[in-house]
Protein backbone atom coordinates (compact mmCIF):
# COMPACT_ATOMS: atom_id res chain seq x y z
CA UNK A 1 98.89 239.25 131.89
CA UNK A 2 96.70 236.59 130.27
CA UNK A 3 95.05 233.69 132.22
CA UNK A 4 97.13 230.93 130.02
CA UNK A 5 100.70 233.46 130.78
CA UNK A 6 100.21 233.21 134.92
CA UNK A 7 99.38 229.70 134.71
CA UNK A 8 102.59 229.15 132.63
CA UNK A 9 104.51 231.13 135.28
CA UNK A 10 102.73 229.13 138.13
CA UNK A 11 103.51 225.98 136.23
CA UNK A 12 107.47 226.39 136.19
CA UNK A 13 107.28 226.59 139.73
CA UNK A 14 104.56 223.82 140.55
CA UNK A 15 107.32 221.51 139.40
CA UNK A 16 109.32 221.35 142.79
CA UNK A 17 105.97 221.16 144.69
CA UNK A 18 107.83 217.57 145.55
CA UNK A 19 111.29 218.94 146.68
CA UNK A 20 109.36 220.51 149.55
CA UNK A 21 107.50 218.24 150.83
CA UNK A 22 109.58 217.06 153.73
CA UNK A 23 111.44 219.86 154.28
CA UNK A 24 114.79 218.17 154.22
CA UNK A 25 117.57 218.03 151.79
CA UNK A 26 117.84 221.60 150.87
CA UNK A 27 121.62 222.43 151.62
CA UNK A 28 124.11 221.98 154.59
CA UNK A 29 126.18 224.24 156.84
CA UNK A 30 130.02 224.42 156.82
CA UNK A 31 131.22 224.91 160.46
CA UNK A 32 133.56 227.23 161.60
CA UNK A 33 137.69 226.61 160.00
CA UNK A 34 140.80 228.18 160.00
CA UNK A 35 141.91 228.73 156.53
CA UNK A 36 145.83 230.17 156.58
CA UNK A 37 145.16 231.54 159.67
CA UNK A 38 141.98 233.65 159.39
CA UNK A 39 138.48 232.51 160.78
CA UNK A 40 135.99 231.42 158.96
CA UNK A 41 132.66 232.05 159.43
CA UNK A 42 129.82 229.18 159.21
CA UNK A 43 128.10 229.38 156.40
CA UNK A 44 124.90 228.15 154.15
CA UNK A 45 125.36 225.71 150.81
CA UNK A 46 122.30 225.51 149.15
CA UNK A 47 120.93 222.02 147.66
CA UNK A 48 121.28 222.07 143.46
CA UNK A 49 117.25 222.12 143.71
CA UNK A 50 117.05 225.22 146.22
CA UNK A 51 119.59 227.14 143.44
CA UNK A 52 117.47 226.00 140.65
CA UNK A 53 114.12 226.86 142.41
CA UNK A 54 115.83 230.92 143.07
CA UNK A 55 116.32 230.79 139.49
CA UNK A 56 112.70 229.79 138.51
CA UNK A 57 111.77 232.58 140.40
CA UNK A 58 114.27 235.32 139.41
CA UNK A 59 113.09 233.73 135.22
CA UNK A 60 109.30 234.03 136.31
CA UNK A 61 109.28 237.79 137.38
CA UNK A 62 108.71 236.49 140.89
CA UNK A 63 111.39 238.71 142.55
CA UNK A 64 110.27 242.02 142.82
CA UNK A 65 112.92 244.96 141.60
CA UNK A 66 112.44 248.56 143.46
CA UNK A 67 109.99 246.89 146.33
CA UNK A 68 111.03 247.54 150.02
CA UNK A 69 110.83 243.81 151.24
CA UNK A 70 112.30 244.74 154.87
CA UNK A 71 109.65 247.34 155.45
CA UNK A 72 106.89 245.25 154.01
CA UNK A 73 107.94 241.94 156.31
CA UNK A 74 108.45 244.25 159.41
CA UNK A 75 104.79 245.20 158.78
CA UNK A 76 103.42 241.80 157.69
CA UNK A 77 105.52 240.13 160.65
CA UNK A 78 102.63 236.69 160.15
CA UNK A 79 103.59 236.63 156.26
CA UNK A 80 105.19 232.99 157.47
CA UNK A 81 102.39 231.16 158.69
CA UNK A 82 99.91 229.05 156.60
CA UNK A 83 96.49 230.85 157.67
CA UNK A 84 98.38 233.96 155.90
CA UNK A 85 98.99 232.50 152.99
CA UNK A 86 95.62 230.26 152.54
CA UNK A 87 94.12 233.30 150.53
CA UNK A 88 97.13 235.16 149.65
CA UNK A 89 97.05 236.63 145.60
CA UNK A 90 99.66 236.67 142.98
CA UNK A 91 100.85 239.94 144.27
CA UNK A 92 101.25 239.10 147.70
CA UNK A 93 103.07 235.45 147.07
CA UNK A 94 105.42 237.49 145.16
CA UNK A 95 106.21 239.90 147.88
CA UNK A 96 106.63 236.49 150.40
CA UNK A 97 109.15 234.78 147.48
CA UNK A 98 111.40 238.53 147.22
CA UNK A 99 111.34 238.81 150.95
CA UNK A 100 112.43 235.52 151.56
CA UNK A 101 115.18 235.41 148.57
CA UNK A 102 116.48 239.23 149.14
CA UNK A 103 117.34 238.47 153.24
CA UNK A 104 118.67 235.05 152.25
CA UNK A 105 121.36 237.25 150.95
CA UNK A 106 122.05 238.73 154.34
CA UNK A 107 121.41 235.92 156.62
CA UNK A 108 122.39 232.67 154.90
CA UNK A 109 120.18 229.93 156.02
CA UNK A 110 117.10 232.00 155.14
CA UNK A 111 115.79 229.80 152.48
CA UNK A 112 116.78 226.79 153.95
CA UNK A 113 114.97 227.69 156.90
CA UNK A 114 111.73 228.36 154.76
CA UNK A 115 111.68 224.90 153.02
CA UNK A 116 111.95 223.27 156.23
CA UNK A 117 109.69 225.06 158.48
CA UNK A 118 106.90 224.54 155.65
CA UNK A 119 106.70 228.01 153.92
CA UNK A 120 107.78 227.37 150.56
CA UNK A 121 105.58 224.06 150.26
CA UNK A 122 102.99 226.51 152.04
CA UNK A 123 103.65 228.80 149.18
CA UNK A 124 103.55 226.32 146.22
CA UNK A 125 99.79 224.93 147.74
CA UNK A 126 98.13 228.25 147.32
CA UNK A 127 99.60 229.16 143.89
CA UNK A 128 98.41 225.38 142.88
CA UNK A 129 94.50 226.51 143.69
CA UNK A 130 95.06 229.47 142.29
CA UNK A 131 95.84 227.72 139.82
CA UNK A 132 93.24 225.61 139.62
CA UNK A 133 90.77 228.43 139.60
CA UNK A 134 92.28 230.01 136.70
CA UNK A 135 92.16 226.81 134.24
CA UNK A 136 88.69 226.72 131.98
CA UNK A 137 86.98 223.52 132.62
CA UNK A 138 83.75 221.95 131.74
CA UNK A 139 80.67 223.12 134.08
CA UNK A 140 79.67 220.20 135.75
CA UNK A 141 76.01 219.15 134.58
CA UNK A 142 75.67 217.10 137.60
CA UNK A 143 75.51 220.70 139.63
CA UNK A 144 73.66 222.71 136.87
CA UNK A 145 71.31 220.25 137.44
CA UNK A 146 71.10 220.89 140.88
CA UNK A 147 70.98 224.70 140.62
CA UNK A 148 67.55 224.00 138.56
CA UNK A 149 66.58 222.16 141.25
CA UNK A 150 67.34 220.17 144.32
CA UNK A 151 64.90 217.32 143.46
CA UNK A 152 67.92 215.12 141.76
CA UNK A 153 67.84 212.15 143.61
CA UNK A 154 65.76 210.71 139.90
CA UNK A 155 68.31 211.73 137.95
CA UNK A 156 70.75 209.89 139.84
CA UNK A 157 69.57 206.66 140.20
CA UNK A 158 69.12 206.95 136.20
CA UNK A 159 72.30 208.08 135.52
CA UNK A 160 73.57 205.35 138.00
CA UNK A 161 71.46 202.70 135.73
CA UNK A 162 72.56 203.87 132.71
CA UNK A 163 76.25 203.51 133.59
CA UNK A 164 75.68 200.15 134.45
CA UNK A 165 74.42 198.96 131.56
CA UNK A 166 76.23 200.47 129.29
CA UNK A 167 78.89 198.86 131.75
CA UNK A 168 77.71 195.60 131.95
CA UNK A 169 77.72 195.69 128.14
CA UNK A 170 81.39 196.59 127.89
CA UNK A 171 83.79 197.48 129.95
CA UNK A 172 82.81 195.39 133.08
CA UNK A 173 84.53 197.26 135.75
CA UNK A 174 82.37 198.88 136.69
CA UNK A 175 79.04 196.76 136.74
CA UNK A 176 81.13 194.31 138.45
CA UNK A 177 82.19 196.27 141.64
CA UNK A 178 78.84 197.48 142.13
CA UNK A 179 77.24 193.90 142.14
CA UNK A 180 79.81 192.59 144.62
CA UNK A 181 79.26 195.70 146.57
CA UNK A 182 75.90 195.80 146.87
CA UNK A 183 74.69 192.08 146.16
CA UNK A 184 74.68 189.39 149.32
CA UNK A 185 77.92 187.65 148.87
CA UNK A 186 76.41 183.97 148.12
CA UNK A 187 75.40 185.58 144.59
CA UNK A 188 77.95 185.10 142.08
CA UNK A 189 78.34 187.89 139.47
CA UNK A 190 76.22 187.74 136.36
CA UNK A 191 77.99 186.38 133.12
CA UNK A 192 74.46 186.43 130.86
CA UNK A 193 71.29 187.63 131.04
CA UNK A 194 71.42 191.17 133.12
CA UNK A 195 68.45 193.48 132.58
CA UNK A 196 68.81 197.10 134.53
CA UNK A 197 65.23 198.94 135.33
CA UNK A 198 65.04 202.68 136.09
CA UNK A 199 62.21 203.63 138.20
CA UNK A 200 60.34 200.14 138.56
CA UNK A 201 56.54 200.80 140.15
CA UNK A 202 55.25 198.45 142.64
CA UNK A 203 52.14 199.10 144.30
CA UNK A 204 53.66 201.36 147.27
CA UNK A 205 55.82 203.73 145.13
CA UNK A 206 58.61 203.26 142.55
CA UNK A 207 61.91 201.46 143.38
CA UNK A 208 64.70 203.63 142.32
CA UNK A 209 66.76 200.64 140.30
CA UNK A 210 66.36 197.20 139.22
CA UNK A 211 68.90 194.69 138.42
CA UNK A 212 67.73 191.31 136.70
CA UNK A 213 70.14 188.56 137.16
CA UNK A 214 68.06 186.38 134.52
CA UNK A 215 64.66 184.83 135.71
CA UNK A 216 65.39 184.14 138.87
CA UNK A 217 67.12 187.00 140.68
CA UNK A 218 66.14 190.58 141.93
CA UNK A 219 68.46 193.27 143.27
CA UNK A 220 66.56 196.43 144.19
CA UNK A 221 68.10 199.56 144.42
CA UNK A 222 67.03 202.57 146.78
CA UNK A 223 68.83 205.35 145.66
CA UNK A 224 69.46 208.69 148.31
CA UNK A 225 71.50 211.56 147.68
CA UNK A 226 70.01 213.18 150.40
CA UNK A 227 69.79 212.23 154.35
CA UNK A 228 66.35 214.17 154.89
CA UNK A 229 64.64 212.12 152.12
CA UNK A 230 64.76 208.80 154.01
CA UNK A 231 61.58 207.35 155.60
CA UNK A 232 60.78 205.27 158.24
CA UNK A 233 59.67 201.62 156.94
CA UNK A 234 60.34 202.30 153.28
CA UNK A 235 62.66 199.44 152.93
CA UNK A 236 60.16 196.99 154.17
CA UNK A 237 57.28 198.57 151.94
CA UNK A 238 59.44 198.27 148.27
CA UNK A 239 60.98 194.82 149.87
CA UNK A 240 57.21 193.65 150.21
CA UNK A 241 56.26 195.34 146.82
CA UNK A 242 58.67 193.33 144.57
CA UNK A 243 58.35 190.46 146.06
CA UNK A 244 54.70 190.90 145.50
CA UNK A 245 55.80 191.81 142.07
CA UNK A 246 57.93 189.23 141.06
CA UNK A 247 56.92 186.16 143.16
CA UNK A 248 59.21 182.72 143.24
CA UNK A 249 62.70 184.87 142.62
CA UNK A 250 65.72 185.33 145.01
CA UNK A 251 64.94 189.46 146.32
CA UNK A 252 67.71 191.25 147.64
CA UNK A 253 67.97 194.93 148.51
CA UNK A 254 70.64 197.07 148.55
CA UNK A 255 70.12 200.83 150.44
CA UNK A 256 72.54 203.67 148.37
CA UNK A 257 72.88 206.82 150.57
CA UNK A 258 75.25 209.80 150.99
CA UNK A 259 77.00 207.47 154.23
CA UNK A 260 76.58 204.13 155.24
CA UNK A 261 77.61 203.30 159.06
CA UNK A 262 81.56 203.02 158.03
CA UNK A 263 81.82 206.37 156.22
CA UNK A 264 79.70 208.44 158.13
CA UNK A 265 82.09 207.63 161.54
CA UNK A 266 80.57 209.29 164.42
CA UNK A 267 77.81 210.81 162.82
CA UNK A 268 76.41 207.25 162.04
CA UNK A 269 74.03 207.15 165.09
CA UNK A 270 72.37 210.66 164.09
CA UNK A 271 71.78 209.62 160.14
CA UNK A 272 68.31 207.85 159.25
CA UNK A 273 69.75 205.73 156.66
CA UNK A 274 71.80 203.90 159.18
CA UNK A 275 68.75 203.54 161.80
CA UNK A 276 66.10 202.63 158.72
CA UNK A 277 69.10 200.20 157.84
CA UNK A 278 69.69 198.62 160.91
CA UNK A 279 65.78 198.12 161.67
CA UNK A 280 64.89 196.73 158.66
CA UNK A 281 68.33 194.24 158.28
CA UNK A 282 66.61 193.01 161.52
CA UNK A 283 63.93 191.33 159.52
CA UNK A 284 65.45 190.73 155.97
CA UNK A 285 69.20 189.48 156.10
CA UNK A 286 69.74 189.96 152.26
CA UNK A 287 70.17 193.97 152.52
CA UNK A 288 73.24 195.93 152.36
CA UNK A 289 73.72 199.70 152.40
CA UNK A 290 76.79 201.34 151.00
CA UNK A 291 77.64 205.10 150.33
CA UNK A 292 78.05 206.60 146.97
CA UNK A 293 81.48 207.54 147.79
CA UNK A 294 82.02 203.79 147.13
CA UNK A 295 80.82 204.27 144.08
CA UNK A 296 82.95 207.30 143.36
CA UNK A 297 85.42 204.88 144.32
CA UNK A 298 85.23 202.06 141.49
CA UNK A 299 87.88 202.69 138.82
CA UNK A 300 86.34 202.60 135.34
CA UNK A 301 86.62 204.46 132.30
CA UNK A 302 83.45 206.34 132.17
CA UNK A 303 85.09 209.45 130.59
CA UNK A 304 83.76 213.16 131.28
CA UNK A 305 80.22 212.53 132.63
CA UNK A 306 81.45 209.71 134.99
CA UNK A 307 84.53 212.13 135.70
CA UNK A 308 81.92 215.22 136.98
CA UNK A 309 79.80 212.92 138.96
CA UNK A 310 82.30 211.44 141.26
CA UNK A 311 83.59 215.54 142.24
CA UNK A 312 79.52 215.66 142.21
CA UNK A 313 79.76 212.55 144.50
CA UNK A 314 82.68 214.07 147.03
CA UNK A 315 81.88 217.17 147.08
CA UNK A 316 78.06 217.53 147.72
CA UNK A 317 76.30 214.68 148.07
CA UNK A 318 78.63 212.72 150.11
CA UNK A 319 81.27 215.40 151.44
CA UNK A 320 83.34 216.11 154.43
CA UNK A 321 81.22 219.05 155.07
CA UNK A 322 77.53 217.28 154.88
CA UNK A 323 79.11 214.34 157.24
CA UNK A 324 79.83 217.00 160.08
CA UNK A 325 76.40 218.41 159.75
CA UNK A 326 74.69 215.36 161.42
CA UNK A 327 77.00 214.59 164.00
CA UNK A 328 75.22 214.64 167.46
CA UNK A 329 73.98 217.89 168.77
CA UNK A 330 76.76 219.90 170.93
CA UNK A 331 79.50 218.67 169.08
CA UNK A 332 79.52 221.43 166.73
CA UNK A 333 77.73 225.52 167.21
CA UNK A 334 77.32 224.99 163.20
CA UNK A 335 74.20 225.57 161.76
CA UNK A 336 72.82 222.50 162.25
CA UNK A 337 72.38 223.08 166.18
CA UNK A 338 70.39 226.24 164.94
CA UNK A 339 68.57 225.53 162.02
CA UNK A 340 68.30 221.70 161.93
CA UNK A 341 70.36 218.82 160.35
CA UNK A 342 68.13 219.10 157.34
CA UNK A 343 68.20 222.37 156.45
CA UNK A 344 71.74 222.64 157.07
CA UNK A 345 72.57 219.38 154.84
CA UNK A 346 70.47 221.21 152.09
CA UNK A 347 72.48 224.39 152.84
CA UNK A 348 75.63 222.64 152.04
CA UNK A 349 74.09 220.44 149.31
CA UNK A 350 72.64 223.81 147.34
CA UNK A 351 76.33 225.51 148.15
CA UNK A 352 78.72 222.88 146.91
CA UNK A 353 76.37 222.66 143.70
CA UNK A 354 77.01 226.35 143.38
CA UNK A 355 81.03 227.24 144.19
CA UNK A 356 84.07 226.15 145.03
CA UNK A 357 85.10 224.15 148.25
CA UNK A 358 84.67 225.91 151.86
CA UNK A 359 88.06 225.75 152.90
CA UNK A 360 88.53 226.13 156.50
CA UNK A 361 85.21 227.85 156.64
CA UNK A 362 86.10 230.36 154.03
CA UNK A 363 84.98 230.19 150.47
CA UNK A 364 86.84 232.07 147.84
CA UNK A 365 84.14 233.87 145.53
CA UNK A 366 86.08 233.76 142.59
CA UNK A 367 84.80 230.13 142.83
CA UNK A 368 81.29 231.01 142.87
CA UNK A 369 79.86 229.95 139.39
CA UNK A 370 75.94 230.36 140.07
CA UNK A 371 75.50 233.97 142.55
CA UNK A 372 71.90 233.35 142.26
CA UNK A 373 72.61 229.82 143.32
CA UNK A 374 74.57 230.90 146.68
CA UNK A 375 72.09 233.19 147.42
CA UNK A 376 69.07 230.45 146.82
CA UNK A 377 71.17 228.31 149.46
CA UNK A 378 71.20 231.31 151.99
CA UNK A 379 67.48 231.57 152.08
CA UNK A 380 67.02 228.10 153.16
CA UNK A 381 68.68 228.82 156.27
CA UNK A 382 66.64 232.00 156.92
CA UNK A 383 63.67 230.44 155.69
CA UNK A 384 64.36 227.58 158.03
CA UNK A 385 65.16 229.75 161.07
CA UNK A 386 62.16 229.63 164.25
CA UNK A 387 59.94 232.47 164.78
CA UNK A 388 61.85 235.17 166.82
CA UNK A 389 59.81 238.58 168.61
CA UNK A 390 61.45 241.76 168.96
CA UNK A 391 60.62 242.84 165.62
CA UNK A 392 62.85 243.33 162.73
CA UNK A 393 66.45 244.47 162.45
CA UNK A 394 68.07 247.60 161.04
CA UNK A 395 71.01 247.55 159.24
CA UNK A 396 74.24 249.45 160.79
CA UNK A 397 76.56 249.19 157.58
CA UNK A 398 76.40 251.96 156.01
CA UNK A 399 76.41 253.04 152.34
CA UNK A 400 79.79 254.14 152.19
CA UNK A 401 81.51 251.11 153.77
CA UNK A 402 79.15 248.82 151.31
CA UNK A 403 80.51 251.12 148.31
CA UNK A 404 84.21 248.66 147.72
CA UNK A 405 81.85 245.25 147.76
CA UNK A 406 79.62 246.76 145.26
CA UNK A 407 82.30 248.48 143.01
CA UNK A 408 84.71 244.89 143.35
CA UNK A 409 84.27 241.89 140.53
CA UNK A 410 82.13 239.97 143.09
CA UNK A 411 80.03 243.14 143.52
CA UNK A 412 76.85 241.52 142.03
CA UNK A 413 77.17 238.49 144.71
CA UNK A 414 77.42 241.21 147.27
CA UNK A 415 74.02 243.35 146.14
CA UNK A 416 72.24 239.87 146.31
CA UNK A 417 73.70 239.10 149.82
CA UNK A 418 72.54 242.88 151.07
CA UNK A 419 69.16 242.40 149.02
CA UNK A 420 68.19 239.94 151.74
CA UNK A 421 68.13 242.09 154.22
CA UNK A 422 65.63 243.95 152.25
CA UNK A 423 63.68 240.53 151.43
CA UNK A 424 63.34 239.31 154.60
CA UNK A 425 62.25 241.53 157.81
CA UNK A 426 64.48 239.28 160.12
CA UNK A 427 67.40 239.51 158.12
CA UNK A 428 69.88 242.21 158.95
CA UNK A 429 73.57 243.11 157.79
CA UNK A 430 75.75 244.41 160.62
CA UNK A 431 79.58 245.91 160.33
CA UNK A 432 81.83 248.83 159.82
CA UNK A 433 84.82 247.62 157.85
CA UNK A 434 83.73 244.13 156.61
CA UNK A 435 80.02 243.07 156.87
CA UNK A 436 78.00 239.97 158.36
CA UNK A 437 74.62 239.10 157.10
CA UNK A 438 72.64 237.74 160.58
CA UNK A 439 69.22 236.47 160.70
CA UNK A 440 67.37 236.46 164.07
CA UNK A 441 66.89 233.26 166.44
CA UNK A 442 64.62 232.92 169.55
CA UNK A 443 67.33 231.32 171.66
CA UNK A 444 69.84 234.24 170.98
CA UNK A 445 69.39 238.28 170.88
CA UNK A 446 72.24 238.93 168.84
CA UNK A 447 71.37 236.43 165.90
CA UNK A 448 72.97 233.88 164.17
CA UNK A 449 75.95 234.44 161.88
CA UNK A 450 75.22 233.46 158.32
CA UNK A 451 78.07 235.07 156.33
CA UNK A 452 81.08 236.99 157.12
CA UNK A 453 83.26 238.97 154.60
CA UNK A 454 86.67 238.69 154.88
CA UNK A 455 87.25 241.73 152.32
CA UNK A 456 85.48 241.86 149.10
CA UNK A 457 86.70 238.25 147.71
CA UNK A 458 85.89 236.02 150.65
CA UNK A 459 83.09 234.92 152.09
CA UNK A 460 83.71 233.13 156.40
CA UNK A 461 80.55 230.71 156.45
CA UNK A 462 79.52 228.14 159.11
CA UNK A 463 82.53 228.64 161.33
CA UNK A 464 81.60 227.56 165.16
CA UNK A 465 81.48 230.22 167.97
């Protein structure tokens, strides 16, 4: 079956994604009644939607003919829950969907029972990333970018100035928000006059971006992506170096990082963009800082480009995963507690620029889009890893339980991933059925945990001990 025929399939199903969302509303029970003297049983009425969603599936080829459903759920007794079905295939969703529509046939209620408890809505989520994965999109030049290198934070702050002006020139939205986020809130927007500088030297360095309100105005922009590039008194060197540059105008800075205080929650006290921000607001009132996700935030019509930098935004520089990596030591046995909040933020920054989202700590190699890319991310933790003794590691997975990785489609990601252990003498890869690629630590014998496969098409990275 073609890629464009499942996602049809998927598609005529995706539709009552809504009718399951609350798990109500799907049918009603008669109770018992005596009908000219005889008994009646109670029995199941299904909702018009629960009919016309059997139906979808019976069209679709989604009900299995000649497949033992009762043995198959006897064996698979967790098919019901959601951590079964996060990375369930094609194959085995339509095992779940004949199961659940063959015994609702011999114990009314059965499908009822599944749109309530959650399965069916459980069911519809996976096919729609499935989904997802099979749909052709643009590659995001925002991460090919990145894969090139992880020195970006230039190409940012340009792209950033470019928007604007092309903004401020048209469609305003955009250039708007930004000034009244990041300007101090006595300025009033520009109408006239607005000049936007990439990369403006002063005598201590460049200044990332420059916004000219006119002659007598000066918004400076200091543009992170990344927490680790921050430096102590660097606000109060380029504050000192434009107004040395541009003497007699109104200064105002504006600090642009991955998390401000707000959005990085109760990692704030562990980030150096929110201490550099707080020290230096001590001495110069007319500084903000704000995150890029509130840029990723401001509705404009930026089309494609604009499009692939706000997933950029949300999914490396500024996501879920890089806020947990700096929240205070002992909160989390992630990797920052062993390798450092640095190298783990560039860990996660190099991965999301690579594949698909970690999803509950496992990532789904079909999303992969750059293997060299996940492997490049890999060595940065074992490059970042402490000098251990007790020499090196030998490898106790042997050739014949490596053989299905290598022979599956993600067997070139899998040679790379085993190649380490050949690149790097305190690298080893330890299992009998699925493997784990380790990398020795002086505070621990065993190792630490880099990667776990979870068969030959996931990948269980990061998850605490």
């Amino acid at each position: 079956m073609t890629a464009d025929a499942l996602v049809a399939r998927i598609d005529a199903l995706l539709e009552y994604l809504p009718a399951f969302d609350d798990g109500t509303g799907h049918g009603f029970w008669h109770s018992v009644e005596r009908e000219g003297g005889v008994n009646i049983l109670p029995w199941h009425e299904k909702s018009e939607t629960l009919d016309r969603f059997v139906t979808a599936c019976r069209d679709g080829h989604w009900v299995l003919n000649g497949f033992n459903w009762g043995a198959w759920s006897s064996a698979q007794r967790d098919f019901d829950e959601p951590t079964f079905l996060r990375h369930a295939d094609i194959a085995t969703i339509e095992k779940v969907l004949t199961t659940v529509i063959r015994q609702d046939r011999f114990d009314e209620g059965t499908l009822a029972r599944a749109a309530e408890s959650g399965l069916l809505r459980n069911i519809l989520d996976r096919l729609g990333m499935i989904r997802d994965s099979l749909v052709v999109q643009l590659p995001n030049i925002f991460r090919v970018m990145h894969s090139v290198s992880t020195r970006t934070e230039p190409y940012h702050s340009a792209f950033l100035g470019a928007m604007l002006r092309w903004s401020y020139q048209g469609d305003r939205r955009l250039f708007d928000v930004f000034w009244r986020l990041a300007a101090p809130a006595e300025w009033d927007t520009p109408t006239a006059d607005v000049t936007v500088m990439a990369e403006d030297p002063i005598t201590s360095g460049r200044v990332d971006l420059v916004i000219f309100d006119g002659p007598t105005r000066v918004l400076g922009v200091e543009v992170k992506t990344r927490e680790e590039s921050t430096m102590p008194g660097q606000l109060a060197r380029y504050r000192e170096g434009l107004a040395a540059k541009y003497p007699g105008r109104q200064l105002a800075l504006v600090f642009l990082t991955p998390f401000d205080r707000v959005r990085a929650e109760d990692a704030a006290d562990s980030l150096r963009s929110v201490r550099e921000f707080d020290d230096f607001r001590a001495t110069f009132p007319l500084v903000r800082h704000i995150s890029w996700l509130d840029v990723a935030e401001i509705d404009c019509d930026g089309g494609d480009l604009w499009s692939q930098h706000r997933d950029y935004i949300r999914t490396v520089i500024s996501s879920e995963h890089a806020r947990l990596t700096w929240l205070p030591s002992g909160t989390s046995r992630g990797f920052t507690e062993f390798f450092g909040a640095e190298a783990a933020e560039r860990f996660d920054q190099q991965l999301g620029a690579t594949a698909g989202p970690v999803v509950d700590y496992m990532l789904d190699l079909s999303s992969v889009s750059d293997p060299d890319g996940l492997v490049a991310s890999l060595r940065i933790l074992i490059e970042a890893s402490p000098p251990a003794g007790g020499g090196p590691r030998s490898d106790d997975f042997s050739e014949t339980s490596r053989r299905p990785f290598l022979e599956s489609t993600a067997g070139p990601l899998h040679r790379a991933i085993f190649a380490l252990a050949t690149e790097y003498s305190t690298v080893w890869i330890q299992g009998k059925v699925d493997y784990g690629l380790r990398v020795a630590h002086p505070r621990y014998p065993s190792g630490i945990s880099l990667a776990r496969s979870r068969g030959t098409k996931y990948l269980e990275i990061g998850r605490p001990r």
